[in-house]
Structure formats: structure tokens, C-alpha cells
Protein backbone atom coordinates (compact mmCIF):
# COMPACT_ATOMS: atom_id res chain seq x y z
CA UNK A 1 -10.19 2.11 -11.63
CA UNK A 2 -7.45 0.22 -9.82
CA UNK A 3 -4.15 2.47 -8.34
CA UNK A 4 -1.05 1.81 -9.06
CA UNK A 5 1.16 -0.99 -7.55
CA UNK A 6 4.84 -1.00 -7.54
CA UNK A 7 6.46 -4.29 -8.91
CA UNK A 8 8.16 -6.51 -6.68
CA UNK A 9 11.28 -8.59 -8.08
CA UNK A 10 12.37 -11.20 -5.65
CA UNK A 11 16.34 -11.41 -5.88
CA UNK A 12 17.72 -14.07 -3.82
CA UNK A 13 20.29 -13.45 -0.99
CA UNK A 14 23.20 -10.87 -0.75
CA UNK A 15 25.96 -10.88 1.78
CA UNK A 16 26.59 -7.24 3.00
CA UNK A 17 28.54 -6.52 5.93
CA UNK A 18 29.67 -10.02 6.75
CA UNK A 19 25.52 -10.97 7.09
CA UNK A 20 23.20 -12.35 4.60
CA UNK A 21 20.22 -10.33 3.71
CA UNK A 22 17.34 -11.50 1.64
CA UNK A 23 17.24 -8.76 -1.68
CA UNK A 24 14.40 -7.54 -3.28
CA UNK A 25 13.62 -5.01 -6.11
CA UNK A 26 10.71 -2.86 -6.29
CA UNK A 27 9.58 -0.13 -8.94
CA UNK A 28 8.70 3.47 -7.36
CA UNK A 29 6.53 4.58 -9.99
CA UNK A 30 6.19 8.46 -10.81
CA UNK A 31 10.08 9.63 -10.29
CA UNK A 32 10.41 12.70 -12.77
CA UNK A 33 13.95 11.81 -13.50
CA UNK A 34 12.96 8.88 -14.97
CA UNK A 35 10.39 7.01 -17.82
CA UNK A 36 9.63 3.81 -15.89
CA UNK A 37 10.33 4.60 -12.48
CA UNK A 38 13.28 3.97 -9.79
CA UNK A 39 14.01 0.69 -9.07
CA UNK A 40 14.74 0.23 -5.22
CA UNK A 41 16.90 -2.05 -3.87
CA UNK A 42 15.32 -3.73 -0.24
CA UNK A 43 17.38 -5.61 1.96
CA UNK A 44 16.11 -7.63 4.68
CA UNK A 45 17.39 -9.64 7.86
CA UNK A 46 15.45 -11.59 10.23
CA UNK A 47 17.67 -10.01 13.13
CA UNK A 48 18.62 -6.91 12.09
CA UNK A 49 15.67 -5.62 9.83
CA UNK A 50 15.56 -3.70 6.76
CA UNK A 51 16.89 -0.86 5.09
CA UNK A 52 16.63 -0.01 1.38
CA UNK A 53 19.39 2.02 -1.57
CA UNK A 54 18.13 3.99 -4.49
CA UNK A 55 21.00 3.96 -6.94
CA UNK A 56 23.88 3.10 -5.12
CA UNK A 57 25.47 0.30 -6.75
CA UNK A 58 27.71 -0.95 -3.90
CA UNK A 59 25.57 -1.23 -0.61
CA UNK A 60 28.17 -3.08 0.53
CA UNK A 61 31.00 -0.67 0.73
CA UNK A 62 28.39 1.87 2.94
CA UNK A 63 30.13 2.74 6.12
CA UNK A 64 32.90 0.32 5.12
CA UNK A 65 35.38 1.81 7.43
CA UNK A 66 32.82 2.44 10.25
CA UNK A 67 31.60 -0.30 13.34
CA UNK A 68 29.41 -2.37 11.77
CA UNK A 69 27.87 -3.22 15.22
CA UNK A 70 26.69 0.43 15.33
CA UNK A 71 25.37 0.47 11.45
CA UNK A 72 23.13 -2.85 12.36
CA UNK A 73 21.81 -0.95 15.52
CA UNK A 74 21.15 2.05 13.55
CA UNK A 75 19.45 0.04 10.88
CA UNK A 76 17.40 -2.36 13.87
CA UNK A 77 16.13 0.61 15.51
CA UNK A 78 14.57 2.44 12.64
CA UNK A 79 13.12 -0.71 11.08
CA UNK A 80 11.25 -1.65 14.61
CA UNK A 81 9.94 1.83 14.76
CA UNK A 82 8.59 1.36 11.22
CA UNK A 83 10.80 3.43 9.31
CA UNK A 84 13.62 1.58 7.98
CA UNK A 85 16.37 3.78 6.15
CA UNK A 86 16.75 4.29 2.57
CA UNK A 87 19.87 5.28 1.18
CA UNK A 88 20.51 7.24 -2.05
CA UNK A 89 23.58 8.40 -3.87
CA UNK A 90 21.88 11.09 -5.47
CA UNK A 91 20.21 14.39 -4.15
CA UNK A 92 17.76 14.20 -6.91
CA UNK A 93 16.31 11.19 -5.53
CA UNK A 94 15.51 12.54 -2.13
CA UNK A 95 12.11 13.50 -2.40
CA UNK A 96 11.03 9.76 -4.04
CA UNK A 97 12.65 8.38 -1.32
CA UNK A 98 10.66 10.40 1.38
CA UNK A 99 7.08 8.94 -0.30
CA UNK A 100 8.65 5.78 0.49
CA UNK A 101 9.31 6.13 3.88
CA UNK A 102 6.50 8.22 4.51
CA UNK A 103 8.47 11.35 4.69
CA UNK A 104 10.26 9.92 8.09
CA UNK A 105 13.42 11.73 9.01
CA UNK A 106 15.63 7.89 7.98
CA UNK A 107 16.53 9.01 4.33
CA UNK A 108 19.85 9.61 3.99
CA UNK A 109 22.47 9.94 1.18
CA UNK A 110 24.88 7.69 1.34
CA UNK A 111 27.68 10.16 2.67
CA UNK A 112 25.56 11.21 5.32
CA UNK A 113 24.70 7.48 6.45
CA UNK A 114 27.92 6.39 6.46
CA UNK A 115 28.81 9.70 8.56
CA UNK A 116 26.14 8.66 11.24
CA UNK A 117 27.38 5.25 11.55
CA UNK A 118 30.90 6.13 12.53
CA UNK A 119 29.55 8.37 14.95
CA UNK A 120 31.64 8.00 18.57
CA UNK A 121 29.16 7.69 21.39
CA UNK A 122 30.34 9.91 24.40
């Protein structure tokens, strides 16, 4: 018997923070919250990486206020050491989003993302 694979919808392009990032959609199978699964928004960008958004409709307006220089290293650094952020808007979605990641310490909600990328280094 064959697993399950999670379907992969290619998207096109999205601009997000002034930068063009090549959008996907893929289906996380087995979310209780849901009959067909959570459909995860992936974002990726040859030089700053990839990060990914469970339910939240506007990626575009995370950390809107903050340096975007220090959201794209945030989002570099993660994504070279293999686990690239995922965002939710949602506290019910936290635990699908750790089998995504692997259970790496890079999911976030959204409030808390955006609170890390306007972070002042000292």
C-alpha cells in the first residue's frame, strides 16, 4: 500500500516585500480541523529562500512596518539550515505546522514573526 502524498499546486509568481517569490500550494493531509486538509502556501526565492503561511491571507502585510532587510535574513538563515519558517494566523494550526517543519523551533504565528523581525539588534 502506497502512503500518502501531499498535492502540489504550482501558482506562478507573487511579489511580497518589494521581491518576487515563486508560490506554490500544497495539501497537509490529516489536520483535525479540517475534511480535506490545510492548504499551505510556499514561497520561494533563489536568494533569499523559503518560508511558508498556513491561513494567513495577506503574507504580504507580515512585518509590514518592520526592516525588511532583517525579515529576509531571518527567513535566509532558517531556510539554509533546513528549516524554513512557517507562519500561521491561527493557534489551532500549530501543531500541523510543526509535522511540517519537522517540529523545528521556526513556526511562528504571525504576531510573533512579525515581533521577531522588528527586533533592534544591540
Amino acid at each position: 500500500m502506497e502512503g500518502k502524498m501531499s498535492v502540489v499546486l504550482d501558482r506562478g509568481t507573487k511579489v511580497i516585500w518589494g521581491q518576487e517569490w515563486k508560490h506554490n500550494i500544497e495539501q497537509l493531509p490529516d489536520d483535525v480541523n479540517s475534511e480535506s486538509g490545510c492548504l499551505l502556501d510556499v514561497f520561494f526565492n533563489p536568494e533569499f529562500g523559503k518560508f511558508a503561511t498556513l491561513y494567513v491571507t495577506r503574507p504580504e502585510d507580515i512585518g509590514v512596518n518592520s526592516d525588511h532587510k532583517k525579515l529576509f535574513f531571518e527567513i535566509k538563515r532558517r531556510w539554509q539550515e533546513n528549516v524554513p519558517y512557517i507562519i500561521y494566523d491561527d493557534e489551532k494550526y500549530k501543531q500541523i505546522c510543526a509535522e511540517w517543519n519537522n517540529s523545528s523551533n521556526t513556526v511562528c504565528s504571525k504576531a510573533d514573526f512579525e515581533l521577531l523581525c522588528v527586533k533592534k539588534e544591540n
